[in-house]
C-alpha atoms as a PDB file:
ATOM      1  CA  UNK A   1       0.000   0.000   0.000  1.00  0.00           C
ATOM      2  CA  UNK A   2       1.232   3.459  -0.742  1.00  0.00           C
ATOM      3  CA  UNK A   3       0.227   6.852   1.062  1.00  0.00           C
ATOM      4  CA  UNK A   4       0.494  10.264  -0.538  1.00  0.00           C
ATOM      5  CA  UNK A   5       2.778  12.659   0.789  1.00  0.00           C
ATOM      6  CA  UNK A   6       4.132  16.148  -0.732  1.00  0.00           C
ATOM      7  CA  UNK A   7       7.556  17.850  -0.114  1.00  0.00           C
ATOM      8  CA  UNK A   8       9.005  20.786  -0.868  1.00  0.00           C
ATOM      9  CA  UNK A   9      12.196  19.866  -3.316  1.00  0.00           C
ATOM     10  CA  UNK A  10      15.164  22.013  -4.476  1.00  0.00           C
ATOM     11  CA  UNK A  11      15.083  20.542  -8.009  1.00  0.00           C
ATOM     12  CA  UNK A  12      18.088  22.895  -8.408  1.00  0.00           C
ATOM     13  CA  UNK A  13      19.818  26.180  -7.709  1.00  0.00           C
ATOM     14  CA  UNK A  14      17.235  28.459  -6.631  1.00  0.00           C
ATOM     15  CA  UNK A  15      14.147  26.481  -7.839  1.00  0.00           C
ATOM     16  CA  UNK A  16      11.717  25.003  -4.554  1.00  0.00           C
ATOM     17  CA  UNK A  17       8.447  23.400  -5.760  1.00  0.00           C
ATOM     18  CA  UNK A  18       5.832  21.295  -3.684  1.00  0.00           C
ATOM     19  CA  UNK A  19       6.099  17.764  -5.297  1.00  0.00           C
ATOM     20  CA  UNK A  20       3.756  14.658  -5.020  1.00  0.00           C
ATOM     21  CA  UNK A  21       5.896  11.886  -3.457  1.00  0.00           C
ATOM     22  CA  UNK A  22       4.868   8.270  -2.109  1.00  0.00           C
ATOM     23  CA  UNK A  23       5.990   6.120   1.278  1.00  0.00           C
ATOM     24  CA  UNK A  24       5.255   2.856   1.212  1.00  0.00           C
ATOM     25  CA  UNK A  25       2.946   0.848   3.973  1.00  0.00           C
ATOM     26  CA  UNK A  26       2.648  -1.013   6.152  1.00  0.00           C
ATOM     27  CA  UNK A  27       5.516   0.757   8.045  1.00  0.00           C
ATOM     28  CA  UNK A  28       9.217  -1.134   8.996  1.00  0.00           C
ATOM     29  CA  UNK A  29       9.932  -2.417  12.214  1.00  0.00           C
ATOM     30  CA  UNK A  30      11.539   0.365  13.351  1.00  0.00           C
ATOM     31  CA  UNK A  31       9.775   3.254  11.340  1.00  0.00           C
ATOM     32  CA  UNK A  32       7.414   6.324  12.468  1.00  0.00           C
ATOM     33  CA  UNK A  33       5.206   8.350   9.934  1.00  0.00           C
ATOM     34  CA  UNK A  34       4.061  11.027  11.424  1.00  0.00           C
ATOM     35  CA  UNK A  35       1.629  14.294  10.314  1.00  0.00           C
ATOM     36  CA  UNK A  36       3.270  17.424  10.111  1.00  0.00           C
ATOM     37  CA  UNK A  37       2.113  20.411  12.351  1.00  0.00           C
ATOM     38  CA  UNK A  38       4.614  22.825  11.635  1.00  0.00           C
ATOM     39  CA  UNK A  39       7.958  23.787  10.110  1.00  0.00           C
ATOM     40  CA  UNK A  40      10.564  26.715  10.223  1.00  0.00           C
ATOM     41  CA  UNK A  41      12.676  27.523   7.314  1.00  0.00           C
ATOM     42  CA  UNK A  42      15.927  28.350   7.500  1.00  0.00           C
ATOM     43  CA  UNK A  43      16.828  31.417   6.300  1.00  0.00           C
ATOM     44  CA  UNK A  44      20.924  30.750   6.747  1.00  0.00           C
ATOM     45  CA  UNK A  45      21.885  26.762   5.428  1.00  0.00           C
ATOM     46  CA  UNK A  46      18.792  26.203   3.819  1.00  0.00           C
ATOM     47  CA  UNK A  47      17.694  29.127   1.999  1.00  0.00           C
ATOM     48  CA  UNK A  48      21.538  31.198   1.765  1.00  0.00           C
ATOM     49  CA  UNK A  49      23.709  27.661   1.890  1.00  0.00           C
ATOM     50  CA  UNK A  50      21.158  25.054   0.054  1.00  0.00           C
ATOM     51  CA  UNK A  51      18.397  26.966  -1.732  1.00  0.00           C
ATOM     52  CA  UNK A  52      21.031  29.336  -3.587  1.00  0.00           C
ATOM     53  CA  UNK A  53      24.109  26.804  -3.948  1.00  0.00           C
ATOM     54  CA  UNK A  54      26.571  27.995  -2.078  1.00  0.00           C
ATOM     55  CA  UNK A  55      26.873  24.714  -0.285  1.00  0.00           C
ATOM     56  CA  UNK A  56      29.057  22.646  -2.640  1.00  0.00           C
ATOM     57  CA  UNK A  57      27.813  19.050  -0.788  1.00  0.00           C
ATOM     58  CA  UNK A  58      24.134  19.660  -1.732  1.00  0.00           C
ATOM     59  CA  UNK A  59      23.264  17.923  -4.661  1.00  0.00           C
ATOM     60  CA  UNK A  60      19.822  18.615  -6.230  1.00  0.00           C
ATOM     61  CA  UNK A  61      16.909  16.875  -5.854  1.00  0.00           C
ATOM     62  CA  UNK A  62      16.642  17.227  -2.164  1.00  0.00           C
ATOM     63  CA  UNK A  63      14.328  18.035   0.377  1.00  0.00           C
ATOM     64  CA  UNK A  64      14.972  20.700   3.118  1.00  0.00           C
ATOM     65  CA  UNK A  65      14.318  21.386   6.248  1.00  0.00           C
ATOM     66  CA  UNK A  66      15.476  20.248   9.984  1.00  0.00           C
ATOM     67  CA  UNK A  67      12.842  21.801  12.268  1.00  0.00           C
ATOM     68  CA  UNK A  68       9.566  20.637  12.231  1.00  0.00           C
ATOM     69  CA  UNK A  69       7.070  19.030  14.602  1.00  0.00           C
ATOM     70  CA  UNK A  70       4.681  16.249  13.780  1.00  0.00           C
ATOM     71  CA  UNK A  71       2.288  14.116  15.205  1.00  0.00           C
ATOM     72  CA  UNK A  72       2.285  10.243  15.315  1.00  0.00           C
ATOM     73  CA  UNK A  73       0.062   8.675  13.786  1.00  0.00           C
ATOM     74  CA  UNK A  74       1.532   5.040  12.919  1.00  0.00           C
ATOM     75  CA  UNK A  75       4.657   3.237  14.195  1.00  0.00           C
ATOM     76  CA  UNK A  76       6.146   0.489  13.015  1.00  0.00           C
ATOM     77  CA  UNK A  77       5.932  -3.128  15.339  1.00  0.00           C
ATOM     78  CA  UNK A  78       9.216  -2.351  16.963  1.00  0.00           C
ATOM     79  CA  UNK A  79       8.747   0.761  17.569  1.00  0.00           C
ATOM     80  CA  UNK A  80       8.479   0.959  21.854  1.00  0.00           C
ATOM     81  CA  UNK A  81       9.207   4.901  22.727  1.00  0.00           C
ATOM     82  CA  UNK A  82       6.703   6.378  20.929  1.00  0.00           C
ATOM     83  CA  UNK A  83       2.949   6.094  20.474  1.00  0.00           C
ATOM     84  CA  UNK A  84       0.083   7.129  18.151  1.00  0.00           C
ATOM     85  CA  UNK A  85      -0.910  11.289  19.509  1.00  0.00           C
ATOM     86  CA  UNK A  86       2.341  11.908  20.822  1.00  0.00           C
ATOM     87  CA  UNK A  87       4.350  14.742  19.349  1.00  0.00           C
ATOM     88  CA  UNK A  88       7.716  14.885  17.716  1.00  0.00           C
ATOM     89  CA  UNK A  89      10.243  16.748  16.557  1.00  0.00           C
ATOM     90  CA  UNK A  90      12.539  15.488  13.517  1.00  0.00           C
ATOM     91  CA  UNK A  91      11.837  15.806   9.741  1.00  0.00           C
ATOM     92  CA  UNK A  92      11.612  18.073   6.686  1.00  0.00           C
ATOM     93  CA  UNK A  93       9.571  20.263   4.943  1.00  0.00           C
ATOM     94  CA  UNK A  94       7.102  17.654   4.471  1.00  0.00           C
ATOM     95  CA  UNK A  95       3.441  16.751   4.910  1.00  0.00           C
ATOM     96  CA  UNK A  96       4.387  13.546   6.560  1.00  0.00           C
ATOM     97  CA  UNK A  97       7.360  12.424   8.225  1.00  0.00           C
ATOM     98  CA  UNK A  98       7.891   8.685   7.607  1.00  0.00           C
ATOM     99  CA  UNK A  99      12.198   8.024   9.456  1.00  0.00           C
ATOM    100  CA  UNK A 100      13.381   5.683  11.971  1.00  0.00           C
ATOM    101  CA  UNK A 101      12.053   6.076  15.671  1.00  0.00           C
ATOM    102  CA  UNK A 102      15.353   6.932  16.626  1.00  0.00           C
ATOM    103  CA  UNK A 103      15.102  10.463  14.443  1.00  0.00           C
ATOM    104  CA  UNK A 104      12.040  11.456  16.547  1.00  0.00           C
ATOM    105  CA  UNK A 105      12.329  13.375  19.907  1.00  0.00           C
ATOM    106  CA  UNK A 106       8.521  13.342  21.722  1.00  0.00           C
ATOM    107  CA  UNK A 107       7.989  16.974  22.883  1.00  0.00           C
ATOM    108  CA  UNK A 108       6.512  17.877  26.578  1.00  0.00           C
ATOM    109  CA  UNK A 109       2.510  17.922  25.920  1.00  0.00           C
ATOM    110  CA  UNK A 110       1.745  21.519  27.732  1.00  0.00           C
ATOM    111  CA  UNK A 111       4.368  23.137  25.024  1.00  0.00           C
ATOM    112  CA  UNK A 112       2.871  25.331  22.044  1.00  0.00           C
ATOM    113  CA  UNK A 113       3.522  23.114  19.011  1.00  0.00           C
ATOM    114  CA  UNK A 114       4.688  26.863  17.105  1.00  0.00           C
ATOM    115  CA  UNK A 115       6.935  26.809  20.005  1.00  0.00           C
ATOM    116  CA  UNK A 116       8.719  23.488  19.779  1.00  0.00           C
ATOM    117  CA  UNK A 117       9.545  24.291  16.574  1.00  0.00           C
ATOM    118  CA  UNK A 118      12.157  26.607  17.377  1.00  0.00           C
ATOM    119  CA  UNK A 119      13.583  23.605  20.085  1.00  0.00           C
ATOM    120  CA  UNK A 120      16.465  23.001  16.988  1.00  0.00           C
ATOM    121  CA  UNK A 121      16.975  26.443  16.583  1.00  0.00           C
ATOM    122  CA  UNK A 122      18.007  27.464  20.028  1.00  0.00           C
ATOM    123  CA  UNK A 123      20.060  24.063  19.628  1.00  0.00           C
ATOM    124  CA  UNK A 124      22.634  25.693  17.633  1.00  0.00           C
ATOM    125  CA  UNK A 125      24.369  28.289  19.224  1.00  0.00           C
ATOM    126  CA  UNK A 126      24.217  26.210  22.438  1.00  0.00           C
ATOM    127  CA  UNK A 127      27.692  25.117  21.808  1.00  0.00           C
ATOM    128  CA  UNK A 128      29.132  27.982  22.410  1.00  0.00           C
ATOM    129  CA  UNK A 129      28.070  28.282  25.805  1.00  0.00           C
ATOM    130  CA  UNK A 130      28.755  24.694  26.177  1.00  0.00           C
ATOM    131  CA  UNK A 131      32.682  24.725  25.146  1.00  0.00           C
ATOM    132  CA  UNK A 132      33.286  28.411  26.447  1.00  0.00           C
ATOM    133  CA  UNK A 133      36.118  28.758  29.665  1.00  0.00           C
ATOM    134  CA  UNK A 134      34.266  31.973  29.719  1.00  0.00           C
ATOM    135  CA  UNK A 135      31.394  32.347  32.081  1.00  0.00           C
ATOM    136  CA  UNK A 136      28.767  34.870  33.375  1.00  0.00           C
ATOM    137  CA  UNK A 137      28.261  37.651  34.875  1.00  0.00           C
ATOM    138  CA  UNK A 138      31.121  38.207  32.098  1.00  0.00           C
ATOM    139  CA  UNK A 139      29.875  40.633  29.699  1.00  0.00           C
ATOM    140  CA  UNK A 140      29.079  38.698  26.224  1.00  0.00           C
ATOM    141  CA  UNK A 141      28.306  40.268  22.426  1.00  0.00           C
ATOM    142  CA  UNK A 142      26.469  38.759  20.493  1.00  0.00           C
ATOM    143  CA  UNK A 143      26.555  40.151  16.831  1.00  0.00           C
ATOM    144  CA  UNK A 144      23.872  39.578  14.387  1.00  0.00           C
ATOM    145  CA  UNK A 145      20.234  39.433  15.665  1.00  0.00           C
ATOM    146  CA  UNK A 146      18.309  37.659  13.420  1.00  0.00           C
ATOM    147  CA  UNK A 147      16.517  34.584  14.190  1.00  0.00           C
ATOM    148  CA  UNK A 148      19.589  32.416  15.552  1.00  0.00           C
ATOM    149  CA  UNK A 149      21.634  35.747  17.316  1.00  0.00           C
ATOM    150  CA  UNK A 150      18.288  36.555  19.170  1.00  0.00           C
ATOM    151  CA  UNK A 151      18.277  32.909  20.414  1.00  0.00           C
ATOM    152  CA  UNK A 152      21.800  32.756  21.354  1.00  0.00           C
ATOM    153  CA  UNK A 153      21.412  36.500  23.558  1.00  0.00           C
ATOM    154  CA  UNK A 154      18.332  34.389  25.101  1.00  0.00           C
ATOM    155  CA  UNK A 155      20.866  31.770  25.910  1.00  0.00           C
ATOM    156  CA  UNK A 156      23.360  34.061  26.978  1.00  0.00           C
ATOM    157  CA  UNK A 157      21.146  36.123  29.599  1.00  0.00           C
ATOM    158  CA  UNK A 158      19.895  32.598  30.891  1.00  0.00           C
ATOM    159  CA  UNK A 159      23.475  31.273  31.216  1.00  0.00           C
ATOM    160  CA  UNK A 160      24.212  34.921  33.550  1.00  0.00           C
ATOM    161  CA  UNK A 161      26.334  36.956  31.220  1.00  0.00           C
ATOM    162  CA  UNK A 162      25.690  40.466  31.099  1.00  0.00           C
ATOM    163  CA  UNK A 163      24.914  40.188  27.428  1.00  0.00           C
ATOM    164  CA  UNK A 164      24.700  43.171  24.592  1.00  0.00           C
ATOM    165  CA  UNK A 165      23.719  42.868  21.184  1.00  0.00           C
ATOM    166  CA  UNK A 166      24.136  44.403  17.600  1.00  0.00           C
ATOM    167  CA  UNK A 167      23.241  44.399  14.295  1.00  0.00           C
ATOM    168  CA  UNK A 168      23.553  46.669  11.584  1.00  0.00           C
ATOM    169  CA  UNK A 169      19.202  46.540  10.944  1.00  0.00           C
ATOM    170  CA  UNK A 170      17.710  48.793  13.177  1.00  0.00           C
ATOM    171  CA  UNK A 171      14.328  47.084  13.240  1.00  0.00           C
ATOM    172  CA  UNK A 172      16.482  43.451  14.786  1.00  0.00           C
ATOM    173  CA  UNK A 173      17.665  45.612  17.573  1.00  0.00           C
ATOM    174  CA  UNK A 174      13.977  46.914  18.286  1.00  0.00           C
ATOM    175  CA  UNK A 175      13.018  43.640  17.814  1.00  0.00           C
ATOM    176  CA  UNK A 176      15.929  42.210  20.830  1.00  0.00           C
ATOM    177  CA  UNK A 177      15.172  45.088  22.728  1.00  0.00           C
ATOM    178  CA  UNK A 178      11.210  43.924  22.886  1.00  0.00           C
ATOM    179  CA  UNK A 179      12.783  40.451  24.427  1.00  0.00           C
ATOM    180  CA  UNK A 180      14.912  42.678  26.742  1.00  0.00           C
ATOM    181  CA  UNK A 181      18.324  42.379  24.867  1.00  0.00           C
ATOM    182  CA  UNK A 182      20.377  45.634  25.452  1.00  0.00           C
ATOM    183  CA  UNK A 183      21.908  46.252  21.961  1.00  0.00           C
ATOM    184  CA  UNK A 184      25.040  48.930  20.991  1.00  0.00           C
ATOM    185  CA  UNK A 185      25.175  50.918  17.810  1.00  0.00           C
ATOM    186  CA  UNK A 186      28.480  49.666  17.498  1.00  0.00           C
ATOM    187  CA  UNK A 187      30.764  47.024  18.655  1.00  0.00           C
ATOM    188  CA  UNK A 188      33.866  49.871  19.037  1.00  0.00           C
ATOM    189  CA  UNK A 189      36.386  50.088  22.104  1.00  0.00           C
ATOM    190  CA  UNK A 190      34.890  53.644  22.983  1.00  0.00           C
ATOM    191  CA  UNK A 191      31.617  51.175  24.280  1.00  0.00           C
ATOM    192  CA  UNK A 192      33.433  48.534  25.647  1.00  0.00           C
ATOM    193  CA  UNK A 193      37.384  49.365  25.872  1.00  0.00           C
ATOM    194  CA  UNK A 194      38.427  45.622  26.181  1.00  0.00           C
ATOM    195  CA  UNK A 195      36.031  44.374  29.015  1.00  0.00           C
ATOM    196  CA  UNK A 196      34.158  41.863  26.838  1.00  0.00           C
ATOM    197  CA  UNK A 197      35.185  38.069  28.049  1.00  0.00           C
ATOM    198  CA  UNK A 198      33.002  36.315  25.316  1.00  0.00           C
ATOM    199  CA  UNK A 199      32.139  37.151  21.629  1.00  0.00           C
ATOM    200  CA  UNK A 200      29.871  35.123  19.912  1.00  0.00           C
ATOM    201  CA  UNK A 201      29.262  36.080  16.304  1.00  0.00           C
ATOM    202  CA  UNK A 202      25.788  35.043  14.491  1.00  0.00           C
ATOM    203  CA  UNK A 203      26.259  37.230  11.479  1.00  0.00           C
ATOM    204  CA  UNK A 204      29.318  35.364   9.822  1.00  0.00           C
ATOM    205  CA  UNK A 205      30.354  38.640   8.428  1.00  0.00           C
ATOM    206  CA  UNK A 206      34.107  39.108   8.916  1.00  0.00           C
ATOM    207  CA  UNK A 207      33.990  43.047   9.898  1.00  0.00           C
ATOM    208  CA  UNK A 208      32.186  41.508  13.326  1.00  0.00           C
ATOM    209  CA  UNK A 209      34.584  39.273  13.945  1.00  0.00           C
ATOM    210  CA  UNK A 210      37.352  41.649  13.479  1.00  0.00           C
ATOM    211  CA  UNK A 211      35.663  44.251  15.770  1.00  0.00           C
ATOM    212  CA  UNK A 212      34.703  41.862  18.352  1.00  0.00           C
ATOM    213  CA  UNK A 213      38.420  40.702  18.456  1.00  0.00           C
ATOM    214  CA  UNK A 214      39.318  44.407  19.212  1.00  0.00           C
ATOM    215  CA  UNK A 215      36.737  44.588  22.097  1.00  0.00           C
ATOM    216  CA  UNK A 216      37.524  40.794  24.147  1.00  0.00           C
ATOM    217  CA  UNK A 217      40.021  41.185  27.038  1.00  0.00           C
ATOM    218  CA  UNK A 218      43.317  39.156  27.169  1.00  0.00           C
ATOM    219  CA  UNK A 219      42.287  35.213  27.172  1.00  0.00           C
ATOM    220  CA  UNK A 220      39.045  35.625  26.014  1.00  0.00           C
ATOM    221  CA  UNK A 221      37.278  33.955  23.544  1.00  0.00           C
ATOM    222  CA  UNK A 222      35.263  34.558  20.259  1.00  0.00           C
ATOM    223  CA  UNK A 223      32.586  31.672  19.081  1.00  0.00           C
ATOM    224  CA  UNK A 224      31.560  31.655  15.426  1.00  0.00           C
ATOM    225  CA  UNK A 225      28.350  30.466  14.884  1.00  0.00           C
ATOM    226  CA  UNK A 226      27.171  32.131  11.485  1.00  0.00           C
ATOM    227  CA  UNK A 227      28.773  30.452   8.688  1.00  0.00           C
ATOM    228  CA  UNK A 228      30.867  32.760   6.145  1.00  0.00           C
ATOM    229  CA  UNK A 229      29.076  32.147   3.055  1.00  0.00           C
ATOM    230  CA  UNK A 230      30.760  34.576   1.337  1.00  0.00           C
ATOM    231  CA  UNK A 231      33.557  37.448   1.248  1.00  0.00           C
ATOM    232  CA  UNK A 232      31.818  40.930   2.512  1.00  0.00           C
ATOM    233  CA  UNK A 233      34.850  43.193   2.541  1.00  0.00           C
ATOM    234  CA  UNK A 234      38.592  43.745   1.612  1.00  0.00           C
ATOM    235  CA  UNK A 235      39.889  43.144   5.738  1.00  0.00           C
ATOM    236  CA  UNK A 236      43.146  41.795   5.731  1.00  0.00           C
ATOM    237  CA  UNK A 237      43.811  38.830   7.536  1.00  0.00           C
ATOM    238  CA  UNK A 238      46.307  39.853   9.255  1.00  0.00           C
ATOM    239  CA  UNK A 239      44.404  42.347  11.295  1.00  0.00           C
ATOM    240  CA  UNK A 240      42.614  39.997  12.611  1.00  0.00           C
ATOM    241  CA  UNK A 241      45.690  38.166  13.368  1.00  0.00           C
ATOM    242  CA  UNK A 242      47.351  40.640  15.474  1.00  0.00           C
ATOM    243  CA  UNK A 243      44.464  40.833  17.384  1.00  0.00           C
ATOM    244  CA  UNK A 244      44.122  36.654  18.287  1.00  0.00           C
ATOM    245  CA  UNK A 245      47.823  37.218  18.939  1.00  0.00           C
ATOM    246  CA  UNK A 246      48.133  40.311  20.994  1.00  0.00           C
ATOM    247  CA  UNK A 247      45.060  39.672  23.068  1.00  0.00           C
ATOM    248  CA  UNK A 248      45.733  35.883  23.385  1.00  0.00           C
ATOM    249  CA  UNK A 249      42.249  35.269  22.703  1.00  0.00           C
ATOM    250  CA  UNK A 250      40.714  31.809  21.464  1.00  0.00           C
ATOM    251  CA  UNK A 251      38.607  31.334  18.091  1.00  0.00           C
ATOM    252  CA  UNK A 252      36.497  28.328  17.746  1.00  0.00           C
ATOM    253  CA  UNK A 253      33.489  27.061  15.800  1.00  0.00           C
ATOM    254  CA  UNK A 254      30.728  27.624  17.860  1.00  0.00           C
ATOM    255  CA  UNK A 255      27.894  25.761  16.141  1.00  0.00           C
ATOM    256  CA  UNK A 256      26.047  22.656  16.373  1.00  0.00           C
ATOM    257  CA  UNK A 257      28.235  20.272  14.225  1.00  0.00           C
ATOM    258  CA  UNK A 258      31.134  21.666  16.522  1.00  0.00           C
ATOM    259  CA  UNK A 259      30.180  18.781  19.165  1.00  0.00           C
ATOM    260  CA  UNK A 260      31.246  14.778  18.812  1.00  0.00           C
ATOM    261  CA  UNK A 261      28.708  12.860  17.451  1.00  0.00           C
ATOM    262  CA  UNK A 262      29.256  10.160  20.033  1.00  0.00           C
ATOM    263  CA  UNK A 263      26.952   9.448  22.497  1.00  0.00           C
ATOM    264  CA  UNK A 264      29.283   9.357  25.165  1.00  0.00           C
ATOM    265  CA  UNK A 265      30.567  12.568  25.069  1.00  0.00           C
ATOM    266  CA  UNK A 266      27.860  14.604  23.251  1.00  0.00           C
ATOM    267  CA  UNK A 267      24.066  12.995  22.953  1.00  0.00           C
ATOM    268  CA  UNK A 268      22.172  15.288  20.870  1.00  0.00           C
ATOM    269  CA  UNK A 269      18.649  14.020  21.966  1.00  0.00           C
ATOM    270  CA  UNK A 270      20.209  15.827  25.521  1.00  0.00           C
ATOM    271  CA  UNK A 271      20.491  18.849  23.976  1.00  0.00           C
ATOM    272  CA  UNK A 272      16.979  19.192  22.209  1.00  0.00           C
ATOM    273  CA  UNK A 273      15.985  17.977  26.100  1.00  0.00           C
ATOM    274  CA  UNK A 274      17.607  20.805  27.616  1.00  0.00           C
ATOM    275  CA  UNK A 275      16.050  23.965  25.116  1.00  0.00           C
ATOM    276  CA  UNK A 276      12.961  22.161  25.477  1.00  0.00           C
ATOM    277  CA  UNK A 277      12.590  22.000  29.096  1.00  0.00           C
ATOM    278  CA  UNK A 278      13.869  26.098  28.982  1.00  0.00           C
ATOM    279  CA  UNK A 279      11.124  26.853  26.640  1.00  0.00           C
ATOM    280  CA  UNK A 280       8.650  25.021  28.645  1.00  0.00           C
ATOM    281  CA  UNK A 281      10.064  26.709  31.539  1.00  0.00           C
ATOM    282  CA  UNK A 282       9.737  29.913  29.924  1.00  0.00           C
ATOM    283  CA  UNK A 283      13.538  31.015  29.886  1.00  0.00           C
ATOM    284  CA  UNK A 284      13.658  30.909  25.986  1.00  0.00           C
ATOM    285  CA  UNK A 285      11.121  31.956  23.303  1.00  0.00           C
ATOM    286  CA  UNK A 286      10.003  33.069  19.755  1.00  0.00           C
ATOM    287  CA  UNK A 287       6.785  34.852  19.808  1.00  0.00           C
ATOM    288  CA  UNK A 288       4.458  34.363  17.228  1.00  0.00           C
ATOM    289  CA  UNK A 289       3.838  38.317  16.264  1.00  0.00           C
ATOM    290  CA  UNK A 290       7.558  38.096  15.443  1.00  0.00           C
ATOM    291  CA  UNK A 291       7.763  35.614  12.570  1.00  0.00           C
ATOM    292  CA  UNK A 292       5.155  35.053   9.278  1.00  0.00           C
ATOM    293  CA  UNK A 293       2.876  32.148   9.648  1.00  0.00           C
ATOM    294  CA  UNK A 294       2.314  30.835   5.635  1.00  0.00           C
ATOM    295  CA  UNK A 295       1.161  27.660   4.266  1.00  0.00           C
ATOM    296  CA  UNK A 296       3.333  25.514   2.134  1.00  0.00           C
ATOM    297  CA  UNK A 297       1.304  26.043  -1.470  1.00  0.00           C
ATOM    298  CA  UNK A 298       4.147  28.735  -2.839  1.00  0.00           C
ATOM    299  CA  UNK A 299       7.648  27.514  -1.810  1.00  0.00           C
ATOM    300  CA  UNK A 300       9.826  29.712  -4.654  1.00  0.00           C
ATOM    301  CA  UNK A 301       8.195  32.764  -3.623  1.00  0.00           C
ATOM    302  CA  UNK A 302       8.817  32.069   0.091  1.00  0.00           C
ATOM    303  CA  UNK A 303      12.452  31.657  -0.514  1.00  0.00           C
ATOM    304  CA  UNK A 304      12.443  34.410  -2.955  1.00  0.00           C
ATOM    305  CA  UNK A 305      11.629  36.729  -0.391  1.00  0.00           C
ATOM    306  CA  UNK A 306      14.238  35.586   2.356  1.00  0.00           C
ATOM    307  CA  UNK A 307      16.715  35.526  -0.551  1.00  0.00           C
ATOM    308  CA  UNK A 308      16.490  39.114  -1.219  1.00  0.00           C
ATOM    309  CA  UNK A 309      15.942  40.692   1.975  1.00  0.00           C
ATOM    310  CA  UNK A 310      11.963  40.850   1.568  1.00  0.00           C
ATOM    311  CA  UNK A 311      10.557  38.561   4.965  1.00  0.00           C
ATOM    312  CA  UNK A 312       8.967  39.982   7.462  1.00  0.00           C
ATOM    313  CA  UNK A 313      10.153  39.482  10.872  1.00  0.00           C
ATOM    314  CA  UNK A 314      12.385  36.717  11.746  1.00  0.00           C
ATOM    315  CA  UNK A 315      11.157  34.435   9.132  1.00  0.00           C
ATOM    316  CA  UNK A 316       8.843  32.418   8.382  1.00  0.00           C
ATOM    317  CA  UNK A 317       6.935  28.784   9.671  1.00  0.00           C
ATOM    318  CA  UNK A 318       5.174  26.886   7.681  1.00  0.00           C
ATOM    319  CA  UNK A 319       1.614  26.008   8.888  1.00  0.00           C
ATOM    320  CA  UNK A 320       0.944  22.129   7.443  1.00  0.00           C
ATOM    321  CA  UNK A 321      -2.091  22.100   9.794  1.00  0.00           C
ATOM    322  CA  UNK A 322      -4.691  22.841   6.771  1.00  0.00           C
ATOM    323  CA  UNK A 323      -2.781  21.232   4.476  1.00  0.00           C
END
């Protein structure tokens, strides 16, 4: 038996449709298929990394997407941690989610299904705070406040640091300031002289590295999180160099795929656990007048828009609800 499901697909470089696909039934031992609730799009990998090819490893067809939540409705005869009603997280821009019970992480039932889908998101600056020597009340600057910088200055404040933000759009420093960021005009030694013990950068623009390595104090430490998709300016490396050297300061990777993928040392069902529990616990959130709820019909104009600086908001989630 086969069940009709549809996806959005990248059928190449800048081209997202909604496609008719099939799973087949009855269901493996060990599989879940699950109805999709909701999904966030990415506006960094997916839409600046995948969507417009500048990640070499994609390779087209493929579907997107790596924060949704679903609800079970099947499971396989094997399957013994899950159960039809419960709700997941795991899967792609799908209508269904039909993986292995060990992709699926059940959700608390008293959080907002809008809200779990932002459990990933919070996930990946985590690392950061998870690898840093530095720790609050240590002052901390984030820079770039779009969807993931506003999650890791949520972090930040949780974690104690004394945390200030920037960005270069005035409307995502109104926006932090409505979650009760405090955010600079610049990131300059006039603010800060060198007083700052961690940097974390969301923006993976080089000129914010190079000025948060001018504001950390001797042995501190600046996390990248945003990926450097592409060259922004003619800074020499070497600035940046004296800086690290001078200062004595530690760079590192501060995103997701920065932590083992061994269950021993990093389990990363733990660490959708923990921003879980700290959304249901109200330390961490994405409020729904903030984003663009839209339904999946129109995927190339969706991505259009976050391609060329049109969204509204932080984004935009994908309501599969109606669908």
């Amino acid at each position: 038996m086969k069940k009709t499901i549809y996806r959005i697909i990248f059928s190449e470089r800048e081209k997202a449709e909604l496609q008719e696909q099939t799973v087949s039934l009855p269901l493996a031992e060990d599989q879940i298929l699950a109805k999709t609730l909701y999904s966030w799009i990415s506006s960094g990998t997916e839409t600046t990394g995948v969507y417009s090819g500048n990640l070499p490893s994609a390779k087209y067809p493929l579907c997107p997407g790596y924060s949704s939540v679903s609800q079970v409705v099947e499971i396989g005869p094997g399957v013994k941690s899950l159960k039809p009603g419960d709700i997941v997280i795991g899967g792609n821009h799908s209508s269904y989610q039909c993986m292995k019970e060990s992709r699926f992480n059940r959700i608390a039932p008293d959080i907002d299904c809008r809200n779990a889908v932002f459990i990933h998101m919070f996930k990946i600056p985590l690392p950061a705070f998870v690898r840093t020597q530095i720790r609050g009340p240590e002052k901390c600057v984030i820079a770039g406040l779009g969807l993931i910088g506003l999650c890791a200055a949520q972090l930040a404040r949780m974690f104690g640091y004394e945390v200030y933000g920037f960005d270069i759009n005035s409307k995502r420093c109104a926006l932090a300031e409505h979650y009760g960021i405090q955010t600079v005009s610049s990131i300059s030694t006039e603010k800060f002289g060198q007083s700052v013990g961690l940097g974390i950068d969301c923006s993976g623009h080089e000129k914010a590295v190079m000025d948060l390595s001018k504001v950390i104090r001797r042995f501190g430490e600046i996390a990248l999180v945003g990926v450097p998709w592409k060259r922004n300016t003619e800074i020499y490396a070497q600035e940046l160099l004296h800086s690290i050297f001078y200062n004595f300061l530690t760079i590192r990777t501060g995103w997701e795929m920065d932590m083992p993928d061994h269950p021993e040392i990093y389990n990363n069902k733990n660490f959708e656990l923990l921003t879980m529990r700290t959304i249901q616990w109200g330390f961490l959130k994405i409020n729904p007048e903030d984003y663009e709820t839209v339904t999946p019909e129109n995927p190339q104009n969706i991505y259009q828009n976050i391609l060329h600086g049109k969204m509204t908001g932080l984004g935009y989630m994908l309501d599969w609800t109606k669908f």
